[in-house]
PDB file of N, CA and C in Angstrom:
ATOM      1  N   UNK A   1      20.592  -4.183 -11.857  1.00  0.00           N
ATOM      2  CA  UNK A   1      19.861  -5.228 -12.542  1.00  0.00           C
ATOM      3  C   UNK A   1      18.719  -4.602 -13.340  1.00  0.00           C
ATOM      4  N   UNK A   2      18.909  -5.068 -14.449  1.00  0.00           N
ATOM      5  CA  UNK A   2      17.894  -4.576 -15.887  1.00  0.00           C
ATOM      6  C   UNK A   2      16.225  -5.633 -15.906  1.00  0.00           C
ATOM      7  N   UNK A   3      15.497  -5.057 -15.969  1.00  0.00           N
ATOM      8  CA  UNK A   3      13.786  -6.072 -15.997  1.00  0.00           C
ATOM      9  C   UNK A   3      13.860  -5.841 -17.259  1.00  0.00           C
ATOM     10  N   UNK A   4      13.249  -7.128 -17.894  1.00  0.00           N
ATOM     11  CA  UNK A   4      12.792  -6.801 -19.378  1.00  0.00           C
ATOM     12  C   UNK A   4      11.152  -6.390 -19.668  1.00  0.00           C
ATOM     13  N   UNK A   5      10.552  -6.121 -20.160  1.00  0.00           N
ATOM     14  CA  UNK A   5       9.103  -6.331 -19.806  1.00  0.00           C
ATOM     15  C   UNK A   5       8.419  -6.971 -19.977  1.00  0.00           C
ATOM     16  N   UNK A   6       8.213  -8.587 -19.982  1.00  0.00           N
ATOM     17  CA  UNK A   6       7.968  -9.233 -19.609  1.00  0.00           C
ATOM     18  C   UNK A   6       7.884  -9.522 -18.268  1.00  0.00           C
ATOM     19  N   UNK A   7       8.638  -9.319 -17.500  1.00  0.00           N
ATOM     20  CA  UNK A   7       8.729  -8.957 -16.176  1.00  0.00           C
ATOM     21  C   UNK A   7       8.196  -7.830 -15.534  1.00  0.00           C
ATOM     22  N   UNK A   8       8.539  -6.799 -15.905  1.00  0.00           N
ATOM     23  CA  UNK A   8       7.675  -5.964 -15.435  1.00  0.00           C
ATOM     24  C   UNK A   8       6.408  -5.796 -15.127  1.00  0.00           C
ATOM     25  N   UNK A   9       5.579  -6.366 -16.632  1.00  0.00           N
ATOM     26  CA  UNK A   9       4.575  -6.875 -16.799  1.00  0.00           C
ATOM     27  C   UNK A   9       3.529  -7.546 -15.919  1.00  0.00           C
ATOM     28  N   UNK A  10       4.678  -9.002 -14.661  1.00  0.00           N
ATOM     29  CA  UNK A  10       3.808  -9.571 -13.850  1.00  0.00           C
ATOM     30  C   UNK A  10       3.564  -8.801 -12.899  1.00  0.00           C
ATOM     31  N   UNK A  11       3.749  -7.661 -12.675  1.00  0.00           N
ATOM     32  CA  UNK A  11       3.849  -6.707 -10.882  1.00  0.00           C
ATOM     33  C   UNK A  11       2.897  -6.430 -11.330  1.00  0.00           C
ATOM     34  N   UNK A  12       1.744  -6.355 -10.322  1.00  0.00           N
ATOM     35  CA  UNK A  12       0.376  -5.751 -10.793  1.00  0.00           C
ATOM     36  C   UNK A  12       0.453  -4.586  -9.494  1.00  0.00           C
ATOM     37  N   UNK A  13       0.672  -3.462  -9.981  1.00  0.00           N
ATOM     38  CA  UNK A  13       0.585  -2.556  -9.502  1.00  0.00           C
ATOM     39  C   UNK A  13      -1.204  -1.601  -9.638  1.00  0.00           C
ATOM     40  N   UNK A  14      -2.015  -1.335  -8.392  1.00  0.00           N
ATOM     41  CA  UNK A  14      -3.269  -1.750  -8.518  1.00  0.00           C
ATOM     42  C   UNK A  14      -3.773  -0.196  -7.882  1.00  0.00           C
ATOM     43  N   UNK A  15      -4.395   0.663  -8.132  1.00  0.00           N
ATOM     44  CA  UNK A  15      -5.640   1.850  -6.797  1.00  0.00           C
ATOM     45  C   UNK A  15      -6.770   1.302  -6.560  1.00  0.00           C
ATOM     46  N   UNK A  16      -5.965   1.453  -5.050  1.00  0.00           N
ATOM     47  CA  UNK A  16      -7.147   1.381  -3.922  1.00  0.00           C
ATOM     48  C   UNK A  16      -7.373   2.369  -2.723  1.00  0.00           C
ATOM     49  N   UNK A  17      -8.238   2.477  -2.415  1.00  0.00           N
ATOM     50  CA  UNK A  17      -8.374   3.068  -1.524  1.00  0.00           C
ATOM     51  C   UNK A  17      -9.020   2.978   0.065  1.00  0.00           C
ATOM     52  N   UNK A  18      -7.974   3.526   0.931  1.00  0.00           N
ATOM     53  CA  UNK A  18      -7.551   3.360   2.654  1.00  0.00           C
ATOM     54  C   UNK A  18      -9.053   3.143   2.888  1.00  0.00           C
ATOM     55  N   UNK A  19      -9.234   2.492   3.197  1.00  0.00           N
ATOM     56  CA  UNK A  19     -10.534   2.004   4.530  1.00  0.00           C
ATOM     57  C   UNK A  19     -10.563   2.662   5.643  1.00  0.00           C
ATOM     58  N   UNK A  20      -9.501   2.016   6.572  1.00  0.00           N
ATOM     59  CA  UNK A  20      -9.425   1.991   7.799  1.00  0.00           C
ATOM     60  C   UNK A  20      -7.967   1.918   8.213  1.00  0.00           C
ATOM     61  N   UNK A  21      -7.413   2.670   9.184  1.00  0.00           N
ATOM     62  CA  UNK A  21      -6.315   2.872   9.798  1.00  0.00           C
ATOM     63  C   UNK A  21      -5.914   2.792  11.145  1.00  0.00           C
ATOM     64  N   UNK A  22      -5.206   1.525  11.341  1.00  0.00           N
ATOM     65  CA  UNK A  22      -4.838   1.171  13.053  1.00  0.00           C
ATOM     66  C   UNK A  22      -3.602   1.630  13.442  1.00  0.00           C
ATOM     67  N   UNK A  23      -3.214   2.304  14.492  1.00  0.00           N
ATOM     68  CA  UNK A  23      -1.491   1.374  15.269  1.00  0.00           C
ATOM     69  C   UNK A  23      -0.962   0.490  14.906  1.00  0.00           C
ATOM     70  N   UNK A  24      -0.008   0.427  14.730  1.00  0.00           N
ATOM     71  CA  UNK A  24       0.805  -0.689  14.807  1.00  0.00           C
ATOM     72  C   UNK A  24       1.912  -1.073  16.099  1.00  0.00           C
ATOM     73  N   UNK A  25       1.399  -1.399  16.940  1.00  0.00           N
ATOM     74  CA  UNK A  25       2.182  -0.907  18.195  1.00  0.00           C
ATOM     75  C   UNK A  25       3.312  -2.192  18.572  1.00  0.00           C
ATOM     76  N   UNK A  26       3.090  -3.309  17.505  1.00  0.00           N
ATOM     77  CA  UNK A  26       4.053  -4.313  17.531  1.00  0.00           C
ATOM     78  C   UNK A  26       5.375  -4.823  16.573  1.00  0.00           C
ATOM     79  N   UNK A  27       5.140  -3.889  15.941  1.00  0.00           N
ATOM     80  CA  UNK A  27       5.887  -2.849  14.453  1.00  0.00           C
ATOM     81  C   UNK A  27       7.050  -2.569  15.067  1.00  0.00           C
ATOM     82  N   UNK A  28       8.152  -3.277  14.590  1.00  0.00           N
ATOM     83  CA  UNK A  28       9.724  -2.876  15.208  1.00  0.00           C
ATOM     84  C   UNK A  28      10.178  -1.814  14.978  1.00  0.00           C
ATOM     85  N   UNK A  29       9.383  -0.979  13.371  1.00  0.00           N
ATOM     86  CA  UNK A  29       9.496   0.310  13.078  1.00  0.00           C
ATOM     87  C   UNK A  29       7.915   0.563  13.054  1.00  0.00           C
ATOM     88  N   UNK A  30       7.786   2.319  13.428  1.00  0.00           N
ATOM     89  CA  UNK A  30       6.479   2.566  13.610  1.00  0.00           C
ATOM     90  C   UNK A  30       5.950   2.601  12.613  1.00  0.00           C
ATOM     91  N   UNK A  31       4.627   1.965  12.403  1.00  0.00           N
ATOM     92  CA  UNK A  31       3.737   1.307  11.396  1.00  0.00           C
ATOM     93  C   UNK A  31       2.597   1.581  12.237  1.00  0.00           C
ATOM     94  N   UNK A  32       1.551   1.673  10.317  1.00  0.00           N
ATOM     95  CA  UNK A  32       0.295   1.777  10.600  1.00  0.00           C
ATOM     96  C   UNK A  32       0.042   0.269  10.200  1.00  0.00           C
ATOM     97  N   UNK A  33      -1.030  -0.197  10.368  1.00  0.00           N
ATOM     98  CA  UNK A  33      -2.119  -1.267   9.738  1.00  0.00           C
ATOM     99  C   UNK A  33      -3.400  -0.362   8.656  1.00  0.00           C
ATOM    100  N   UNK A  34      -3.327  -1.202   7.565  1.00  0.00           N
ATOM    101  CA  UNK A  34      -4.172  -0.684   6.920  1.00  0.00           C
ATOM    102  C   UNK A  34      -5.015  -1.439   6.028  1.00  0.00           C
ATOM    103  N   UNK A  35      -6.400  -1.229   6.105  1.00  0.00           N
ATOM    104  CA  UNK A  35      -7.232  -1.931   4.941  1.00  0.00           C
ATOM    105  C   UNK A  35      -7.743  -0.958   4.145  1.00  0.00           C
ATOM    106  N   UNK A  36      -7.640  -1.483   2.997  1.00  0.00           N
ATOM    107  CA  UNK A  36      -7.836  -0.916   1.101  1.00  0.00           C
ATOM    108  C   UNK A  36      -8.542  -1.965   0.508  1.00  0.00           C
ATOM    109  N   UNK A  37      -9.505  -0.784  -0.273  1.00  0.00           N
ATOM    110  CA  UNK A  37     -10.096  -1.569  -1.100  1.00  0.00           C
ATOM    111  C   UNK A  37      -9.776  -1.303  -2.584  1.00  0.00           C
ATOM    112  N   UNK A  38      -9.453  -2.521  -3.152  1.00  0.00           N
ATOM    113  CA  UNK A  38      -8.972  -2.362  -4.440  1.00  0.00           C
ATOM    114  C   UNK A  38     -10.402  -2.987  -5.130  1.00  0.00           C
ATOM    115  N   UNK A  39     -11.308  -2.516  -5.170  1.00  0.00           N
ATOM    116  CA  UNK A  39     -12.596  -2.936  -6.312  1.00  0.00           C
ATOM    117  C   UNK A  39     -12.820  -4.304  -5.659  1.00  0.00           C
ATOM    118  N   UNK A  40     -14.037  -5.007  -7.035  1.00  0.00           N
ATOM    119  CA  UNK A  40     -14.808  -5.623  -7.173  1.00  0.00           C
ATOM    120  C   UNK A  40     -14.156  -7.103  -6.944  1.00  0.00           C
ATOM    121  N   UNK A  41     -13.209  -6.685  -8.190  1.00  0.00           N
ATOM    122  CA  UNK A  41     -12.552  -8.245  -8.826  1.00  0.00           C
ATOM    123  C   UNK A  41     -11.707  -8.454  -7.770  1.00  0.00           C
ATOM    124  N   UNK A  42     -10.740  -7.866  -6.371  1.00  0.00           N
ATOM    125  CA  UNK A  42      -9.578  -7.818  -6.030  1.00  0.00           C
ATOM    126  C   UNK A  42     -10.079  -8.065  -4.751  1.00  0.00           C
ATOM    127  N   UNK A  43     -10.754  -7.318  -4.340  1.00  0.00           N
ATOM    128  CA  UNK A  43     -11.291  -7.239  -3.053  1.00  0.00           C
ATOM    129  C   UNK A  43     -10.823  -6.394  -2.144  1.00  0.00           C
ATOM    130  N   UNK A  44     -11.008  -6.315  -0.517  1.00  0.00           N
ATOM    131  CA  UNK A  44      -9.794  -5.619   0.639  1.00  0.00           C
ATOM    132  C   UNK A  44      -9.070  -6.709   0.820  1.00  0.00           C
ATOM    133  N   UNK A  45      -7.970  -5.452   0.748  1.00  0.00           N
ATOM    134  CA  UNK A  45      -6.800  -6.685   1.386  1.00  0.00           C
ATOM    135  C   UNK A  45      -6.032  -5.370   2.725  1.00  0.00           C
ATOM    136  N   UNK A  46      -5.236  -6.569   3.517  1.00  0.00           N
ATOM    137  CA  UNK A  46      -4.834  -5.781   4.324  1.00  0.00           C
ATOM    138  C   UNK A  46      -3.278  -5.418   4.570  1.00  0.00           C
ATOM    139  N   UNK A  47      -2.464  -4.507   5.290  1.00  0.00           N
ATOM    140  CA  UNK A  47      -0.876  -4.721   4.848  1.00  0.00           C
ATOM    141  C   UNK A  47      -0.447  -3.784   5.589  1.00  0.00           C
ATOM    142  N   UNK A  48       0.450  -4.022   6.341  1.00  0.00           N
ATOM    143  CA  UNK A  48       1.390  -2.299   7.395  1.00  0.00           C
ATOM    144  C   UNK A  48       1.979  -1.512   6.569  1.00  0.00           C
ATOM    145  N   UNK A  49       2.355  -0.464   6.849  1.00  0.00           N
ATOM    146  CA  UNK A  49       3.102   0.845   6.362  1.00  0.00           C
ATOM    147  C   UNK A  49       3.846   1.308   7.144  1.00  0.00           C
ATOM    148  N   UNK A  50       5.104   2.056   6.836  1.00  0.00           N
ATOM    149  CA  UNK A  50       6.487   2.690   7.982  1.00  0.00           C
ATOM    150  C   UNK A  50       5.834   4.060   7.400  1.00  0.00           C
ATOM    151  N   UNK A  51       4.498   4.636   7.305  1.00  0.00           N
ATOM    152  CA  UNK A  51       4.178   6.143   6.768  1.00  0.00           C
ATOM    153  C   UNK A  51       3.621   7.005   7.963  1.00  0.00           C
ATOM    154  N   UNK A  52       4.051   6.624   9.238  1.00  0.00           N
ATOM    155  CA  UNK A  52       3.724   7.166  10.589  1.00  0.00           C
ATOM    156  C   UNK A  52       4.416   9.101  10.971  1.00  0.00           C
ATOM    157  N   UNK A  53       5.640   9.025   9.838  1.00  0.00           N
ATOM    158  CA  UNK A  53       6.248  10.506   9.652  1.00  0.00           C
ATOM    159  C   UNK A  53       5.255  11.274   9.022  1.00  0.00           C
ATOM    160  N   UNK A  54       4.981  10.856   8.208  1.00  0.00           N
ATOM    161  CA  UNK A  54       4.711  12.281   7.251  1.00  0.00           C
ATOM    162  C   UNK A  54       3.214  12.037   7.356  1.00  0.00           C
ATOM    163  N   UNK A  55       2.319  10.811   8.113  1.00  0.00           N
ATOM    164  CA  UNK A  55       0.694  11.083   7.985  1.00  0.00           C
ATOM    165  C   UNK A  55       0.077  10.597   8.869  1.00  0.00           C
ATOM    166  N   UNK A  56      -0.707  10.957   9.485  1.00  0.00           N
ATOM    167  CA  UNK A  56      -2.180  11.054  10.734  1.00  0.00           C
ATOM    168  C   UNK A  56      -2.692   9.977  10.375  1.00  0.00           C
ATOM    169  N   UNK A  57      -3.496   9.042  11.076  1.00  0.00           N
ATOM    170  CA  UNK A  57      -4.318   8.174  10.404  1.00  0.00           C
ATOM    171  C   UNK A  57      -5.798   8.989  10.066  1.00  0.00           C
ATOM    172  N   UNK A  58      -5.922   9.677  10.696  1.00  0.00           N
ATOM    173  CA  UNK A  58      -7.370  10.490   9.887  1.00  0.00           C
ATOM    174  C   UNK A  58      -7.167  10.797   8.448  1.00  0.00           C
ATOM    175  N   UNK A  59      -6.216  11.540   8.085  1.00  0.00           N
ATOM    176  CA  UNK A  59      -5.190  12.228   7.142  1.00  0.00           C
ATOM    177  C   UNK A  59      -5.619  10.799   6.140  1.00  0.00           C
ATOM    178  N   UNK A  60      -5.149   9.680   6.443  1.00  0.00           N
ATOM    179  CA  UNK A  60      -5.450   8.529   5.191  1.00  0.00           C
ATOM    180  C   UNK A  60      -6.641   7.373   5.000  1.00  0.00           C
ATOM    181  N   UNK A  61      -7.418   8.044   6.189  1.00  0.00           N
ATOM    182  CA  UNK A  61      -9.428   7.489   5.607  1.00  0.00           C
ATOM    183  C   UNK A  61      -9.565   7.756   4.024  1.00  0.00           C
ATOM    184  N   UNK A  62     -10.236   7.109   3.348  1.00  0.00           N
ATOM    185  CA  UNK A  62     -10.652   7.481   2.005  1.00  0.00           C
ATOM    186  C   UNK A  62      -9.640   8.600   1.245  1.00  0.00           C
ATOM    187  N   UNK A  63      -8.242   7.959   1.216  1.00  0.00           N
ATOM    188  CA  UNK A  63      -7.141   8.364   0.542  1.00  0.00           C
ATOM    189  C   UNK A  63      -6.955   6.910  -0.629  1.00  0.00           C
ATOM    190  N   UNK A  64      -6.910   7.971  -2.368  1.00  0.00           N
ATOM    191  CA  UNK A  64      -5.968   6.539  -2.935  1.00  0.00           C
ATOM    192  C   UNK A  64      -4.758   6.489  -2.650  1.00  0.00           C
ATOM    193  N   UNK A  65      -4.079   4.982  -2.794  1.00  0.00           N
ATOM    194  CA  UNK A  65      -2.799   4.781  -3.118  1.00  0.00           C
ATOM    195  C   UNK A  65      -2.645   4.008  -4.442  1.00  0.00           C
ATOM    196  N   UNK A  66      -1.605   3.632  -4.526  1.00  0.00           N
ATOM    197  CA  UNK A  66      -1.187   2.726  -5.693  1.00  0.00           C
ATOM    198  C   UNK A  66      -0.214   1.401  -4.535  1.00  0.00           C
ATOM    199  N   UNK A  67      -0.622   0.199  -4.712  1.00  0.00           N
ATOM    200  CA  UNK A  67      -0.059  -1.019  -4.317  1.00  0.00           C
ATOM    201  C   UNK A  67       0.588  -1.941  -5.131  1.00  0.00           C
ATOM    202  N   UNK A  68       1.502  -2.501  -4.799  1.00  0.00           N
ATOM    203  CA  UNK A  68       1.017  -4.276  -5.617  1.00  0.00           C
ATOM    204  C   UNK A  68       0.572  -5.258  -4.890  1.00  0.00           C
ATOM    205  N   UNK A  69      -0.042  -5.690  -5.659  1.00  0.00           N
ATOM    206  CA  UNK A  69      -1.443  -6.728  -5.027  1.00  0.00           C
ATOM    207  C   UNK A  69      -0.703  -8.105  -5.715  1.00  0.00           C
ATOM    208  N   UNK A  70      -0.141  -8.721  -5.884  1.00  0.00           N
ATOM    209  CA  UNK A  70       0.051 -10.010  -6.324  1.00  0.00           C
ATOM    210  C   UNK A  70       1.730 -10.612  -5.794  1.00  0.00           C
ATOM    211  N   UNK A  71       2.366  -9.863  -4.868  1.00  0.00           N
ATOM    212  CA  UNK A  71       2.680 -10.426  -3.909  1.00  0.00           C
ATOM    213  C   UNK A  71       2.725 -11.585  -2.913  1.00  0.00           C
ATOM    214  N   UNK A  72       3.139 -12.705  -2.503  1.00  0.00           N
ATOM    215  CA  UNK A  72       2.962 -13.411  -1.850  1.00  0.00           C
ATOM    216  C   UNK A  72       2.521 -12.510  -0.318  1.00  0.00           C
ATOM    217  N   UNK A  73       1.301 -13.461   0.413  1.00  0.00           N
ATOM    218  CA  UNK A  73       1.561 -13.116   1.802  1.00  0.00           C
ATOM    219  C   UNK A  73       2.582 -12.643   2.615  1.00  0.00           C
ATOM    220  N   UNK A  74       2.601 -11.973   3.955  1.00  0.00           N
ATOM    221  CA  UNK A  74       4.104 -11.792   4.264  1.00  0.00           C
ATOM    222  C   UNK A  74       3.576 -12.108   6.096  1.00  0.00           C
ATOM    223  N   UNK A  75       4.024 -12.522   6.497  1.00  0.00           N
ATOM    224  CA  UNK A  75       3.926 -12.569   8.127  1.00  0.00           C
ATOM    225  C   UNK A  75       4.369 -11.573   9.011  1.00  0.00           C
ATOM    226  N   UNK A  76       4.109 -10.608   9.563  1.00  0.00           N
ATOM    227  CA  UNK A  76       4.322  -9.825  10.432  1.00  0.00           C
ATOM    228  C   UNK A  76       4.243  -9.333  11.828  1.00  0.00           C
ATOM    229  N   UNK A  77       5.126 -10.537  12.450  1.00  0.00           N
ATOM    230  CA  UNK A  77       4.288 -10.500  13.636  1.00  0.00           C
ATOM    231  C   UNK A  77       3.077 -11.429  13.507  1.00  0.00           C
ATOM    232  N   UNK A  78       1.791 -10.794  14.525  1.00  0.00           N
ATOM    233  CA  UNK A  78       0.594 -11.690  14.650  1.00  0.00           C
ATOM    234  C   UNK A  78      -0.116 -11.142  13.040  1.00  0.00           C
ATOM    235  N   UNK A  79       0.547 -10.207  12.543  1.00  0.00           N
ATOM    236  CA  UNK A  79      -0.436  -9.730  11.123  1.00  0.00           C
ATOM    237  C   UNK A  79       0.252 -10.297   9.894  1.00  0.00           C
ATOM    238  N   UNK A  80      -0.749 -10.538   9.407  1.00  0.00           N
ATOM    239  CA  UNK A  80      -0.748 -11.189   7.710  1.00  0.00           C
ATOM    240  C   UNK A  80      -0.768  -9.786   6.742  1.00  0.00           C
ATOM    241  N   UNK A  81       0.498  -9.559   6.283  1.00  0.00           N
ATOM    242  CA  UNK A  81       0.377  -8.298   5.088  1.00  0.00           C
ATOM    243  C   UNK A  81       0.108  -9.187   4.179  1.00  0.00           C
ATOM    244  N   UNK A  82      -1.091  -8.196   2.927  1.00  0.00           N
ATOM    245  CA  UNK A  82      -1.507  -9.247   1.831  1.00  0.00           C
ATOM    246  C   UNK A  82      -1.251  -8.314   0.501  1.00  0.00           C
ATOM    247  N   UNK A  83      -0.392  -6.906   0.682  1.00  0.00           N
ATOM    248  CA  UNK A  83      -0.281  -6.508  -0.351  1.00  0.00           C
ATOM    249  C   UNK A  83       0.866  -5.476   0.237  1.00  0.00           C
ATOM    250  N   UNK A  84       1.704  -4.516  -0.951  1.00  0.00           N
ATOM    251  CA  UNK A  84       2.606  -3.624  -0.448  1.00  0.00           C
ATOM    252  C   UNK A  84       2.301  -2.517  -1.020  1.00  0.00           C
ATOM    253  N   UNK A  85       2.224  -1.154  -0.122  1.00  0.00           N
ATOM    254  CA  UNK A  85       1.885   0.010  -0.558  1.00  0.00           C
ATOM    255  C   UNK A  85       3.369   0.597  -1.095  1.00  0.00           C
ATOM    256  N   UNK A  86       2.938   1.415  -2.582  1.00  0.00           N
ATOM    257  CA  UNK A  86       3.932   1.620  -2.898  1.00  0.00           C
ATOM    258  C   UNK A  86       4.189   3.513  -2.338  1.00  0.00           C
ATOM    259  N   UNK A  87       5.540   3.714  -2.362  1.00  0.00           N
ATOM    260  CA  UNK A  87       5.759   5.093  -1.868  1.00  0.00           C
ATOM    261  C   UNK A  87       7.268   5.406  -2.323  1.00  0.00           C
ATOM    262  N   UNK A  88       7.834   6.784  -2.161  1.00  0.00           N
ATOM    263  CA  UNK A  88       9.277   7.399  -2.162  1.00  0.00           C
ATOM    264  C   UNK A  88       9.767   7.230  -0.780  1.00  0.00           C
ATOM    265  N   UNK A  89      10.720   7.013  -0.769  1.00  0.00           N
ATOM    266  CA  UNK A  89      11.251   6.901   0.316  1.00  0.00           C
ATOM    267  C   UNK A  89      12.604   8.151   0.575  1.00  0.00           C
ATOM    268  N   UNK A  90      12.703   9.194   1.541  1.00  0.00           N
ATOM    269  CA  UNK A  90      13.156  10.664   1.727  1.00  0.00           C
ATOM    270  C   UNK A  90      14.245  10.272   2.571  1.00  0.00           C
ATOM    271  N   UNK A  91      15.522  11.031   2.585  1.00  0.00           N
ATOM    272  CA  UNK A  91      16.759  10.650   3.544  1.00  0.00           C
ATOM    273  C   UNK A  91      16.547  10.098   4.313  1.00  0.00           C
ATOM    274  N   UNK A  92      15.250  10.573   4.957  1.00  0.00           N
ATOM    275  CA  UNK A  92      15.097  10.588   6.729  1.00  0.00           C
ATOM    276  C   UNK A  92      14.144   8.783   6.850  1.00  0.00           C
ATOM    277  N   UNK A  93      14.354   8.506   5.536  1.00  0.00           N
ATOM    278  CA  UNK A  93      13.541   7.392   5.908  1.00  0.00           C
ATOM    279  C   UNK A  93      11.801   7.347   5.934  1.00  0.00           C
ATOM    280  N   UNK A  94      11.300   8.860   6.051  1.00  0.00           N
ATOM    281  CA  UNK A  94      10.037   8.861   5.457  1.00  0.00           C
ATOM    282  C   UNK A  94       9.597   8.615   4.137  1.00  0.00           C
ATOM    283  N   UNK A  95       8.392   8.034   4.209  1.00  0.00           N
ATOM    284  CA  UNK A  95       8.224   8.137   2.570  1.00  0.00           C
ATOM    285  C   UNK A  95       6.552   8.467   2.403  1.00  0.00           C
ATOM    286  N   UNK A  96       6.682   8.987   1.639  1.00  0.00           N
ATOM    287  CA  UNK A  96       5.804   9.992   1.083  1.00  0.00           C
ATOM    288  C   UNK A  96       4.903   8.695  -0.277  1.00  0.00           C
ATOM    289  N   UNK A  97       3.604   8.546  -0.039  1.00  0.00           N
ATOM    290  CA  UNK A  97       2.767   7.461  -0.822  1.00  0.00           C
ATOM    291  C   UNK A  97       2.704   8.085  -2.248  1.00  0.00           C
ATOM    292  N   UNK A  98       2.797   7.290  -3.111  1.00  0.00           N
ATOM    293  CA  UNK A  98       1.947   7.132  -4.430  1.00  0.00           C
ATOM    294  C   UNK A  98       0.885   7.183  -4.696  1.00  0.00           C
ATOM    295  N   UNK A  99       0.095   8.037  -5.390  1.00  0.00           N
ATOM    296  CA  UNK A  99      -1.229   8.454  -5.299  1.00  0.00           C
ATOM    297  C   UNK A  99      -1.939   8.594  -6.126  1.00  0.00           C
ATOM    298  N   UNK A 100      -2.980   8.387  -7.236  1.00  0.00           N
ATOM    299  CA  UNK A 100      -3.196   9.406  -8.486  1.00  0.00           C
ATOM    300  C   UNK A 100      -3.630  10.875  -8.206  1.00  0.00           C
ATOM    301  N   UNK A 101      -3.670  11.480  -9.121  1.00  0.00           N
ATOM    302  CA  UNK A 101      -3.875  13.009  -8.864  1.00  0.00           C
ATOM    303  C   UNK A 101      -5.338  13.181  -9.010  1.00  0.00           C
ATOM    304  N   UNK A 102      -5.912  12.551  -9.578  1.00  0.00           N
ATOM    305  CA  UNK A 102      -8.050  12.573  -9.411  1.00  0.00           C
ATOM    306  C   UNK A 102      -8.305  11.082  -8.912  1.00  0.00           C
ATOM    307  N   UNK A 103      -9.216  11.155  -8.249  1.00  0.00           N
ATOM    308  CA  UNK A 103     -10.081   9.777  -7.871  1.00  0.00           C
ATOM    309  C   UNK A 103     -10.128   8.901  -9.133  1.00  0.00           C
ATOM    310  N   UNK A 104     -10.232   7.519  -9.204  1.00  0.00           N
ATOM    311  CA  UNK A 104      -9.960   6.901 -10.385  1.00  0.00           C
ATOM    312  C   UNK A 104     -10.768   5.868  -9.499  1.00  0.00           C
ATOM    313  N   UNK A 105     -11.274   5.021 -10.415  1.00  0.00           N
ATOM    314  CA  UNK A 105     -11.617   3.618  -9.945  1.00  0.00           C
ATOM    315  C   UNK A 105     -10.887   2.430  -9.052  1.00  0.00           C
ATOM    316  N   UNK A 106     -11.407   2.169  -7.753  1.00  0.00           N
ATOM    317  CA  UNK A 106     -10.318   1.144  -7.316  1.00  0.00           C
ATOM    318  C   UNK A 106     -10.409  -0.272  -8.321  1.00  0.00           C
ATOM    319  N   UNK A 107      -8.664  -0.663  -8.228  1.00  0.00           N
ATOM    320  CA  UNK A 107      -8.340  -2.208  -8.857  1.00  0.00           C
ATOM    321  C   UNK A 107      -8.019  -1.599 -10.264  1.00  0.00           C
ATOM    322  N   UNK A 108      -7.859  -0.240 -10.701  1.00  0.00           N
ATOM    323  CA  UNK A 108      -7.003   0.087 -11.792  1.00  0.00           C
ATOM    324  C   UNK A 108      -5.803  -0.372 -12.141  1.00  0.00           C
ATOM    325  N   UNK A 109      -5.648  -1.492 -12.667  1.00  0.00           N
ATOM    326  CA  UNK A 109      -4.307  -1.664 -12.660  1.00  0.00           C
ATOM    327  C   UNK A 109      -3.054  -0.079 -13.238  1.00  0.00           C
ATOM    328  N   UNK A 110      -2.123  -0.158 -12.915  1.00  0.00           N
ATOM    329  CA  UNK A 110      -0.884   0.821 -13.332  1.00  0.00           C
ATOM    330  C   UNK A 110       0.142   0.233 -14.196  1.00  0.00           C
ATOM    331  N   UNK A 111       0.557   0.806 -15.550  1.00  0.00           N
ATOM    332  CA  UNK A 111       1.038   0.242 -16.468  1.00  0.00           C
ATOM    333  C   UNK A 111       1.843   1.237 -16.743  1.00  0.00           C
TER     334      UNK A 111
END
């Protein structure tokens, strides 16, 4: 299936950066919990990750990622994901995050 861009267009793909990093110990696959702050206008929002292979939660304190933020809510369990971190995903099912390569402003949108 082909997007035109117009479509593309509505995914607001956003940097923010990791706050804070929990367990996810109710995660049917092992998951972190994570809050990011995407700036001013966007705010923290919060959302799990299956990135328990390839990273420490120390490892992603004051790390950017790249998300999309305009997502509907998602229910997870007792947790409310409010955005999706974007990443590659490797045979093994790890996936390795999206990142910029210098610090950039959080709530950058990605175009």
């Amino acid at each position: 299936m082909n997007l035109n861009w117009t479509e593309f267009e509505k995914v607001e793909m956003r940097v923010g950066t990791i706050l804070e990093v929990n367990d996810f110990p109710e995660a049917r696959k092992p998951a972190y919990q994570l809050t990011i702050d995407f700036g001013f206008n966007i705010g923290i929002r919060k959302t799990s990750a299956q990135i328990t292979k390839r990273y420490k939660k120390e490892e992603l304190v004051n790390r950017q990622i790249i998300a999309v933020v305009n997502f509907p809510k998602k229910q997870i369990g007792k947790f409310m994901s409010e955005c999706l971190v974007l990443g590659a995903v490797g045979e093994e099912g790890d996936v390795i995050l999206l990142a910029p390569d210098f610090p950039i402003e959080n709530g950058l949108r990605i175009g």
